[in-house]
Each structure stands twice: as C-alpha cells, then as structure tokens.
N, C-alpha and C. Protein backbone atom coordinates (compact mmCIF):
# COMPACT_ATOMS: atom_id res chain seq x y z
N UNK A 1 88.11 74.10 137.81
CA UNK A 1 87.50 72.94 138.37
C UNK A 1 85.99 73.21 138.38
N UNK A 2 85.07 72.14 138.00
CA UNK A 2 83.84 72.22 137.80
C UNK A 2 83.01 71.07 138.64
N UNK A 3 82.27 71.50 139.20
CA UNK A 3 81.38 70.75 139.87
C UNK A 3 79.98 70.34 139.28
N UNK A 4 79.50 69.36 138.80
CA UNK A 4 78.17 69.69 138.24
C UNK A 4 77.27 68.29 138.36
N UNK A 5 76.65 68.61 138.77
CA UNK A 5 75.75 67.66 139.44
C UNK A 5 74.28 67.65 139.08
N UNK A 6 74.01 66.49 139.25
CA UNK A 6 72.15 65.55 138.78
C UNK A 6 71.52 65.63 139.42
N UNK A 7 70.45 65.87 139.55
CA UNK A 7 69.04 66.62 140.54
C UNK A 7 69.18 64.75 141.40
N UNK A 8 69.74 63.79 140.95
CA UNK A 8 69.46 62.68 141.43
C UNK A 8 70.34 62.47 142.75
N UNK A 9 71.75 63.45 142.70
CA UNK A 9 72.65 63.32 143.71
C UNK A 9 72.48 64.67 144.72
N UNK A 10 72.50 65.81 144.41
CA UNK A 10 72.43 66.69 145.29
C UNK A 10 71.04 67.59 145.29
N UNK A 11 70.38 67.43 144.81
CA UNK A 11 68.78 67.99 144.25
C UNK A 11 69.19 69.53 144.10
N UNK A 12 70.13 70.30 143.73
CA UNK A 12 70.42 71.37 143.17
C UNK A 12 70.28 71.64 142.01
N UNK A 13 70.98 71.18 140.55
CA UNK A 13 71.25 71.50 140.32
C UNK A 13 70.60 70.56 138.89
N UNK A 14 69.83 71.39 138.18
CA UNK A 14 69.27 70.36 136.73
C UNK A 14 69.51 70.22 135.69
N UNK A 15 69.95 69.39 135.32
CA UNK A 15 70.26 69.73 133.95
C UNK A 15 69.46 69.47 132.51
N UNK A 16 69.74 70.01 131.48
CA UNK A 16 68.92 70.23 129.81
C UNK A 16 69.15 68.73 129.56
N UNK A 17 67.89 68.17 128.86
CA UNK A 17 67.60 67.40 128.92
C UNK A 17 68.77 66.46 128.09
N UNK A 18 69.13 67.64 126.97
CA UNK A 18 70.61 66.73 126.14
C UNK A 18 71.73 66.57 126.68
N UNK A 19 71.89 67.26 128.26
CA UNK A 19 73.18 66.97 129.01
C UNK A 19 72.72 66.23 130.06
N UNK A 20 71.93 65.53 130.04
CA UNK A 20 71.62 64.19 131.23
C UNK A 20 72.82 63.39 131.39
N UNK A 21 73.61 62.71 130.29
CA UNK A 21 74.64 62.12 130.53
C UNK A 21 75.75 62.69 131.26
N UNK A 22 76.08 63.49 131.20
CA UNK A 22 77.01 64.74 132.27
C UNK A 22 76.48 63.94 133.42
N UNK A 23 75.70 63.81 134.13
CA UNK A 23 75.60 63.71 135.53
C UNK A 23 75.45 62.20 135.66
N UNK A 24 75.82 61.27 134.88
CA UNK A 24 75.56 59.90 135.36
C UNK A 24 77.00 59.55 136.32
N UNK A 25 77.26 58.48 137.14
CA UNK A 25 78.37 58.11 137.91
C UNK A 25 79.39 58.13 136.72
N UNK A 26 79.08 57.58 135.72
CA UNK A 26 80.68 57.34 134.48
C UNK A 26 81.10 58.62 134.63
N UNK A 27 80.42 59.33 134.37
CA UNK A 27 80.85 60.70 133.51
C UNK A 27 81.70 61.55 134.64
N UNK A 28 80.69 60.92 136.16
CA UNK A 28 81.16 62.32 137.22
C UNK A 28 83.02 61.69 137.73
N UNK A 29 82.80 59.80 137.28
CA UNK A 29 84.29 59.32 137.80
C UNK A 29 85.08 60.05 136.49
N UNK A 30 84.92 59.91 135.68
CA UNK A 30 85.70 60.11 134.48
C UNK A 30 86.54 61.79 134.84
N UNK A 31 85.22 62.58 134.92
CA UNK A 31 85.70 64.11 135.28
C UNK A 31 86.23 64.40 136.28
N UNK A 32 85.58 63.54 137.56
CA UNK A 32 86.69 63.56 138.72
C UNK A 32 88.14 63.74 138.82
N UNK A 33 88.40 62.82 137.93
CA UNK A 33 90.02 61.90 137.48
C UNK A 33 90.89 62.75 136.75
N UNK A 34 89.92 62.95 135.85
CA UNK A 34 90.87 64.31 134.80
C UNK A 34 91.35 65.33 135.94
N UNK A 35 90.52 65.88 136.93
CA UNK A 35 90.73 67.22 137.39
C UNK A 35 91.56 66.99 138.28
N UNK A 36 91.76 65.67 139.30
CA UNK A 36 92.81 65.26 139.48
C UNK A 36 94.24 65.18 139.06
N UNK A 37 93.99 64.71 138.08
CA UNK A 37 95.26 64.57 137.19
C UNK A 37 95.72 65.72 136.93
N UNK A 38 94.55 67.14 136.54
CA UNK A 38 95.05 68.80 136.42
C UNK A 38 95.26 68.98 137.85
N UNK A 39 95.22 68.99 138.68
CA UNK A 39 95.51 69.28 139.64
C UNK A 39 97.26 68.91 140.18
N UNK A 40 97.61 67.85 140.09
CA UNK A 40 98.42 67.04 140.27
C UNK A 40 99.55 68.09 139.20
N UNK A 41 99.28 68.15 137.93
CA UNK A 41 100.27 68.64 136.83
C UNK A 41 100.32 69.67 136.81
N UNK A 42 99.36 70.68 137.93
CA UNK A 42 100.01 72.14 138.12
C UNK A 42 100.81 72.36 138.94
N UNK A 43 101.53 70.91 139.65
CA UNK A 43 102.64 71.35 141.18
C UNK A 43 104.04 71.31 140.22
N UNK A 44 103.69 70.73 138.94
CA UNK A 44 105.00 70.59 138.20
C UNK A 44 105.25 71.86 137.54
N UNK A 45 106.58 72.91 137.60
CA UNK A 45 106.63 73.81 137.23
C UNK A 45 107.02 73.46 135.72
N UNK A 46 106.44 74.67 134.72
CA UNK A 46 106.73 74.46 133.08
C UNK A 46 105.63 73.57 132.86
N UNK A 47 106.02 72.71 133.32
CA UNK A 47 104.28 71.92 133.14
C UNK A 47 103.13 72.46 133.43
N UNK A 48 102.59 73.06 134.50
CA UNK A 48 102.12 74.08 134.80
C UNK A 48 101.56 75.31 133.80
N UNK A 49 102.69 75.70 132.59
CA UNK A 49 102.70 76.91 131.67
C UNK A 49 102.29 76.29 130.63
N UNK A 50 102.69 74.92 130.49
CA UNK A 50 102.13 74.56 129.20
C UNK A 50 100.93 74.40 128.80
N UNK A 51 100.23 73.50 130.46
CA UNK A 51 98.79 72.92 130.65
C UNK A 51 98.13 74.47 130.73
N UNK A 52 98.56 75.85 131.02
CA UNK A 52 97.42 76.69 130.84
C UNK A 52 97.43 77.34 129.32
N UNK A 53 98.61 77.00 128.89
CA UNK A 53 98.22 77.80 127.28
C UNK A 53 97.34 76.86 126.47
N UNK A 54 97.20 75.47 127.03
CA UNK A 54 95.80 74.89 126.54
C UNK A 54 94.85 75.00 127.23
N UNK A 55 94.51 75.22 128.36
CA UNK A 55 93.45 75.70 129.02
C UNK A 55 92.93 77.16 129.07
N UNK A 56 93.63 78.05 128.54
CA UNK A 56 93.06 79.07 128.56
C UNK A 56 91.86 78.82 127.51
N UNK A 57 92.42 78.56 126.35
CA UNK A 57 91.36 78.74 125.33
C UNK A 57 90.26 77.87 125.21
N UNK A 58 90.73 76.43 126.30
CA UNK A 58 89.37 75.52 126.29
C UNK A 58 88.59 76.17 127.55
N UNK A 59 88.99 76.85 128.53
CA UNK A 59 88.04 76.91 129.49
C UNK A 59 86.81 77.75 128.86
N UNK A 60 86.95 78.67 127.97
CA UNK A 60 86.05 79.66 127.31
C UNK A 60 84.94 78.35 126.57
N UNK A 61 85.76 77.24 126.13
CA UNK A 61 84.75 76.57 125.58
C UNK A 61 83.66 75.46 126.56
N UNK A 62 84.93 75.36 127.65
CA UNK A 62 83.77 74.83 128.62
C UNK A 62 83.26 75.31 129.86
N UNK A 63 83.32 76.57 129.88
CA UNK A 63 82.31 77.77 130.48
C UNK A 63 81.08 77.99 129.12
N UNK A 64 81.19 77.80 128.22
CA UNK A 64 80.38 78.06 127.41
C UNK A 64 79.23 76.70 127.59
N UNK A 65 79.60 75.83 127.34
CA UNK A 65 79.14 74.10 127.37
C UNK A 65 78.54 73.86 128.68
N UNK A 66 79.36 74.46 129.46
CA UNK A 66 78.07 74.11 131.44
C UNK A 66 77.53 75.14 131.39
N UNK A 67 77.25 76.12 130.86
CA UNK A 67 76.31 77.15 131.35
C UNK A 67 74.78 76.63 130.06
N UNK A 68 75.52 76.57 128.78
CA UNK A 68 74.44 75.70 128.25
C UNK A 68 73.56 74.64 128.22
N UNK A 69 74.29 74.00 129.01
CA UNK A 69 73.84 72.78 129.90
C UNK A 69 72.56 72.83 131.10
N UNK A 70 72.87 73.67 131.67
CA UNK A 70 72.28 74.42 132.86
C UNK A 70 71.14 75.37 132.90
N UNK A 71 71.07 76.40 131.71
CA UNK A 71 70.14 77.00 131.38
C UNK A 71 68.81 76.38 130.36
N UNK A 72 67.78 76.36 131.23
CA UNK A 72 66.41 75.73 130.07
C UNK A 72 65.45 76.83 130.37
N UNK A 73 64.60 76.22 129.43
CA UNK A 73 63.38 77.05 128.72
C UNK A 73 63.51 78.40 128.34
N UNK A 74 64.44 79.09 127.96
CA UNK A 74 64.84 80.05 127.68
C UNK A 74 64.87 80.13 125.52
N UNK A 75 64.58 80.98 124.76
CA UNK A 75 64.75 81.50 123.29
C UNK A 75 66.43 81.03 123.36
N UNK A 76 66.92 80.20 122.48
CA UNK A 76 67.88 79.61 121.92
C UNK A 76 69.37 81.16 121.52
N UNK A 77 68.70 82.41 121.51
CA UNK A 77 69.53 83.88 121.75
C UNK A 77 69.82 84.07 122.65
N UNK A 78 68.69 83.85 123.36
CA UNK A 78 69.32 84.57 125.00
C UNK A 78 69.86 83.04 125.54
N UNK A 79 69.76 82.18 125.04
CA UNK A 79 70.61 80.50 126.53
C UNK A 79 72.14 80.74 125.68
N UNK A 80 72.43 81.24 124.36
CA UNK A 80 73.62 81.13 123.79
C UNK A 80 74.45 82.50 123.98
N UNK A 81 73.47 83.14 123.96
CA UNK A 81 74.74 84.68 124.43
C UNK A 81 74.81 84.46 125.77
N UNK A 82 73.77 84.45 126.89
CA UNK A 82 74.45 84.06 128.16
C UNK A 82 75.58 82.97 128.39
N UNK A 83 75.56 81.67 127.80
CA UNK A 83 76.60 80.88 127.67
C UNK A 83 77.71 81.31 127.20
N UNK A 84 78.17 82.32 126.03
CA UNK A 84 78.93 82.48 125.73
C UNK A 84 79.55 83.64 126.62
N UNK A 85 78.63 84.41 127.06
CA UNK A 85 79.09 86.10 127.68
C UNK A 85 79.86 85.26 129.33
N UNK A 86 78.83 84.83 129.81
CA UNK A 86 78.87 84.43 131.73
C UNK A 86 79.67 83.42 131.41
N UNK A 87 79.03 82.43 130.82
CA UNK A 87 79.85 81.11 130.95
C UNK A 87 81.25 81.04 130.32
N UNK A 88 81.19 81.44 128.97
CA UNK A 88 82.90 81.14 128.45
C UNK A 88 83.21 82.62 128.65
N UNK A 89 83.05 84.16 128.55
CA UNK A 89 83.95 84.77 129.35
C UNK A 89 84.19 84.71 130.72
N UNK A 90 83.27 84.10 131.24
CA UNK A 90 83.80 84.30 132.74
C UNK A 90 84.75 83.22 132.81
N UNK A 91 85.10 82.17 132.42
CA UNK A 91 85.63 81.16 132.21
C UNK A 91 86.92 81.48 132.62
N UNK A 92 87.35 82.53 130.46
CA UNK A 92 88.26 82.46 129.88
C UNK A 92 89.00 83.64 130.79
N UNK A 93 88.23 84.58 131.49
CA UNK A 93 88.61 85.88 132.69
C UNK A 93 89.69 84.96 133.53
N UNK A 94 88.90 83.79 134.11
CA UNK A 94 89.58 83.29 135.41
C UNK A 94 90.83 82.82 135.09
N UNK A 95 90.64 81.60 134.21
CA UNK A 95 91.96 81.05 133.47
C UNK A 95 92.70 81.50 133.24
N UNK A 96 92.66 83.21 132.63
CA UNK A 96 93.92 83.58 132.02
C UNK A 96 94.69 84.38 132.68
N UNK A 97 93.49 84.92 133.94
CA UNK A 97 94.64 85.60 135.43
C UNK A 97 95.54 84.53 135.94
N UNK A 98 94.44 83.16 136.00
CA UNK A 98 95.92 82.10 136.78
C UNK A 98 97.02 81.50 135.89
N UNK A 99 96.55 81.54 134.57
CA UNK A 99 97.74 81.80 133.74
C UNK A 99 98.80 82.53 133.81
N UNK A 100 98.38 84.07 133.80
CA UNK A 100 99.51 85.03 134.20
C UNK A 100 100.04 84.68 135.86
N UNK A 101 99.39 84.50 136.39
CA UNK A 101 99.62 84.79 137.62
C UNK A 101 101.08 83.39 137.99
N UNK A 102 100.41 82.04 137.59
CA UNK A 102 101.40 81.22 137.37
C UNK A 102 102.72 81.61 136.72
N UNK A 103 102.77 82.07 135.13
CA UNK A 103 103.54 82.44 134.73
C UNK A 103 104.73 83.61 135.73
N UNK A 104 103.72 84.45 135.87
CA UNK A 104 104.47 85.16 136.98
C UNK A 104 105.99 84.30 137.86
N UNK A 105 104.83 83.65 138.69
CA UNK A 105 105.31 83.04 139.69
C UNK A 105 106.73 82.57 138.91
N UNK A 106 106.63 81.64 137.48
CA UNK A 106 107.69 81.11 137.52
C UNK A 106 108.93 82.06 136.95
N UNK A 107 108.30 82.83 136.61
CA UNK A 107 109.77 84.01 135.59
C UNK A 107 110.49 84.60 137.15
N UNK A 108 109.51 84.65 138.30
CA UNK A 108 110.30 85.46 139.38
C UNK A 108 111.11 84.35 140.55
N UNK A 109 110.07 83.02 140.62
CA UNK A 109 110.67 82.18 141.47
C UNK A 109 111.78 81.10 141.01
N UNK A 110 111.49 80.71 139.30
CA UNK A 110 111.89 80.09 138.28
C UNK A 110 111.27 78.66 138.93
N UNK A 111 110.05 78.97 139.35
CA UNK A 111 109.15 77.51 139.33
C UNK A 111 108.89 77.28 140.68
N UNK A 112 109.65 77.79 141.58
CA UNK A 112 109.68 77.22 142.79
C UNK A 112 107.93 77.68 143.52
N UNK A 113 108.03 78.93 143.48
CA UNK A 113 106.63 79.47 143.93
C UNK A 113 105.63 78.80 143.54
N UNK A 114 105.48 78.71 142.24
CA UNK A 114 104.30 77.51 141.44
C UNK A 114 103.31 76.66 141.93
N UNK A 115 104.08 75.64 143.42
CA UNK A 115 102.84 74.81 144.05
C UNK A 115 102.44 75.30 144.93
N UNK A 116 102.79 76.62 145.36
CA UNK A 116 102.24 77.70 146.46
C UNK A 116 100.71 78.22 145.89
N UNK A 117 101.66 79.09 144.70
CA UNK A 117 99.89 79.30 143.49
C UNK A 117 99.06 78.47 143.37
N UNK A 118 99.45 77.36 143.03
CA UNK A 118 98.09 76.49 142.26
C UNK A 118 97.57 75.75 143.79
N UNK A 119 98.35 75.85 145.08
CA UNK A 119 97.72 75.11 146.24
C UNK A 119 96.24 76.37 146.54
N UNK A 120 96.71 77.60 146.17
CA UNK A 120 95.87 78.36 146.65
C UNK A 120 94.91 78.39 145.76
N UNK A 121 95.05 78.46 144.49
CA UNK A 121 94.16 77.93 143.60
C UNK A 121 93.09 77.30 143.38
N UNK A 122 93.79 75.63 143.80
CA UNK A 122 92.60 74.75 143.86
C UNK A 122 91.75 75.20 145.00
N UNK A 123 92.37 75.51 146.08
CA UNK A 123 91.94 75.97 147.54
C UNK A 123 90.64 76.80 147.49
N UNK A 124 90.78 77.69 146.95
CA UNK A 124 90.27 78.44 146.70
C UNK A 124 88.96 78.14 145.37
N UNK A 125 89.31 77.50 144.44
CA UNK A 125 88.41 76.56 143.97
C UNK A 125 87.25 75.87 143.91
N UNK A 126 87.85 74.93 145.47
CA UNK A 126 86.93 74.24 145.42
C UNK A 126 85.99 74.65 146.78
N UNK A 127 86.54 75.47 147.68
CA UNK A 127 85.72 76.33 148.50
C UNK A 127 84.53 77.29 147.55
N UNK A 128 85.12 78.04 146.63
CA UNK A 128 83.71 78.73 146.03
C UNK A 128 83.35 78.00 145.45
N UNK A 129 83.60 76.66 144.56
CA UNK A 129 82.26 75.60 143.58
C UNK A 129 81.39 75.42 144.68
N UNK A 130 81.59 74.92 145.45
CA UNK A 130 80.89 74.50 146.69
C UNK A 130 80.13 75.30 147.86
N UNK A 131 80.26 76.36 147.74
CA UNK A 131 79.49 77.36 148.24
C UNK A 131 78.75 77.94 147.60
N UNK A 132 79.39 78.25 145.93
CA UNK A 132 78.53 78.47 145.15
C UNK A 132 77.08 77.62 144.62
N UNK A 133 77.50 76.55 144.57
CA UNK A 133 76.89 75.50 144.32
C UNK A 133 75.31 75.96 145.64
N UNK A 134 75.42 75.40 146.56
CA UNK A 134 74.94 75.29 147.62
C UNK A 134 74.57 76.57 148.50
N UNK A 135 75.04 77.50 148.19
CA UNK A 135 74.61 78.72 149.01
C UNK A 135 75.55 79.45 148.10
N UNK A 136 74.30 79.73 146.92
CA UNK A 136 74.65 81.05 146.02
C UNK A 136 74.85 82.46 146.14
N UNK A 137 74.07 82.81 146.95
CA UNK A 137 74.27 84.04 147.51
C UNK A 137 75.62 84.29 148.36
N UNK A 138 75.90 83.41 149.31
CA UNK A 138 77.41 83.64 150.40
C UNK A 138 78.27 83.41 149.74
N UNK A 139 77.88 82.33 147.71
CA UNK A 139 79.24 82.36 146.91
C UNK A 139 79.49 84.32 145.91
N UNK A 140 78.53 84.20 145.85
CA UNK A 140 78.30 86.21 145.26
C UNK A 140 79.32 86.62 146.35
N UNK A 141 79.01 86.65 147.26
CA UNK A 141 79.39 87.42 148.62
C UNK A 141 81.01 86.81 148.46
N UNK A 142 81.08 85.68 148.82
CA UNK A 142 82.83 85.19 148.46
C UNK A 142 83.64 85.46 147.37
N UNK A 143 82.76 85.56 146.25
CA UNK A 143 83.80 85.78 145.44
C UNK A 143 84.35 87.70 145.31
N UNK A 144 82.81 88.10 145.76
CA UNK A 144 83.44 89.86 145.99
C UNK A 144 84.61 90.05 146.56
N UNK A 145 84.44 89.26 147.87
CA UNK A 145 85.59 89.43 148.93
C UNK A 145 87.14 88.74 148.40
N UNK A 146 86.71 87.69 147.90
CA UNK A 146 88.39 87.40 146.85
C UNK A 146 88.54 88.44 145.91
N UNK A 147 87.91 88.94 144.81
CA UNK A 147 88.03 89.59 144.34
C UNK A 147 89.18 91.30 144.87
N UNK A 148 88.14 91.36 146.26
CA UNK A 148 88.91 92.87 147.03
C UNK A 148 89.83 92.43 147.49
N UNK A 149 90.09 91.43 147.81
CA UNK A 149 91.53 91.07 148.54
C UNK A 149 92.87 90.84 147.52
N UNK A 150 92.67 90.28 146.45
CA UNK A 150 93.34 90.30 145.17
C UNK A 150 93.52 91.69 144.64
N UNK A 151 92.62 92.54 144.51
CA UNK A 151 92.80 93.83 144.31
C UNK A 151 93.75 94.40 145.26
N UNK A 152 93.97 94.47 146.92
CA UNK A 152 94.54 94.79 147.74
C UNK A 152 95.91 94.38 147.46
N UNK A 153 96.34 92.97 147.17
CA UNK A 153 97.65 92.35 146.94
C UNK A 153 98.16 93.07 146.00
N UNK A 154 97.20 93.43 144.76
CA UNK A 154 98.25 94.09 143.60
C UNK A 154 98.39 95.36 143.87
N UNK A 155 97.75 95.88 144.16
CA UNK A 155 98.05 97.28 144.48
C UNK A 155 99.17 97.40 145.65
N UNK A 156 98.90 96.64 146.18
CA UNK A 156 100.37 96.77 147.51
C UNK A 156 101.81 96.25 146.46
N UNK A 157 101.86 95.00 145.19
CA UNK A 157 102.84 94.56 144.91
C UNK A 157 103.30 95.96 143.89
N UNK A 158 102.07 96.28 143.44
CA UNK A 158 102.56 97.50 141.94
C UNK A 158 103.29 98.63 143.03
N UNK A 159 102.65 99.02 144.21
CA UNK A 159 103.04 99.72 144.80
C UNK A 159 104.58 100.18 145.58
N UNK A 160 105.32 98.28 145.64
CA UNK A 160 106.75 98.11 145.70
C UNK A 160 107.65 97.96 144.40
N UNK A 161 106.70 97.81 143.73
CA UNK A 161 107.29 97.72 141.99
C UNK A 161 107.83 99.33 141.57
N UNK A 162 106.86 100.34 141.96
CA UNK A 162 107.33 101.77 141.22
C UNK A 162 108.31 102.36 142.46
C-alpha cells in the first residue's frame, strides 16, 4: 500500500515534475479503489496466493516508479540506481516475505489463518505509510522495532520447529 501525495494536499511530499499527475484527485480516487479492492482480495484464501505471485514482481516495479517520482535534481545514475536498489528492492523484500508468509499461513491453516495475516498486514501498513510519511524518523524507529519483533517470532517458531 502506497501513500503519495501533492505538496497541494499535505505539503510533504513533492513530486518530479513528470509525475504531477500522480497526485491530482483522479489519480489519488482511482489508487485509493484499487488498494481497496487489494485489500478486500487478500481475506479470500488462494486468492490471496494468486494476487501475490503477481504482486511480487510488480511491486519491484512500483517501488522503482515512486521512488523515481520522488527523487529530483539528482544525475539521472544516481535517481535510477537509488530507485531501483531502495525503491524496487525494498519493494520486492517486503512483498515476497508477505508472500511467503501468506503462503505459509495457508499450507498450515489451509486458508483459514489468511485474514488474520493480511489484517495485520494492512495494519501494520498503513500505520508505518503514515508515520513514515509524516514523522520519518519515528517511521526509521518503527520499522526497526517491527523488524526485531518479527525476528523474535521466528526464532521462537524455528525454535518449536527443531
């Protein structure tokens, strides 16, 4: 889920002059709706597995596309390897843990667990866009702390596994 916004609505956040249309009302109802609609089609289990084996490989492309968006006045090397390195790996990193992690869920619950994951998911989501967004630094700081706490879970689950 992506948040991205026009210096005209939240004065954060600016965008390159060729992604002005990104932030007009069409564009932000249009994207709204979609993510809705992803949202909605991850409580459906299998549905769920299908919508991330196409999302894995587009999120890399649109982690790549908002970070390009976002970065100006920068040598056309460094705005495209950062887009590609931060923006579409970090992207394609996130996507493909909640990929597995979904998948998981359904080979062990056979689907049932599924709207547990993706509730925590979005949850989790749209708490760091929005902190991130708005207080970048306490989102650094949040996402460390998800990060260690996720680390803690697997190591406790690998730990009942052996």
């Amino acid at each position: 889920m992506t948040f991205i916004s026009n210096s005209r609505y939240f004065n954060v956040l600016e965008l390159n002059e060729s992604w002005q249309w990104i932030g007009n009302i069409t564009a932000l109802i249009i994207l709204g709706v979609a993510t809705l609609v992803e949202i909605f089609a991850y409580y459906i289990p299998y549905i769920d597995n299908f919508l991330d084996a196409i999302a894995v490989p587009l999120a890399a492309v649109a982690g790549t596309a908002v970070m390009v968006s976002t970065v100006a006045n920068l040598s056309p090397e460094i705005t495209w390897a950062l887009a590609i390195i931060a923006g579409g790996g970090t992207a394609a990193a996130i996507s493909g843990t909640s990929a597995a992690t979904r998948l998981a869920s359904t080979t062990t619950t056979a689907g049932f667990g599924n709207p547990m994951v993706s509730t925590m998911e979005t949850g989790t989501a749209i708490v760091t866009s929005i902190v991130s967004i708005f207080l970048p630094i306490a989102g650094f700081i949040l996402v460390l702390i998800i990060g260690f706490i996720i680390f803690k879970i697997y190591k406790k689950i690998k730990r009942r596994s052996t």
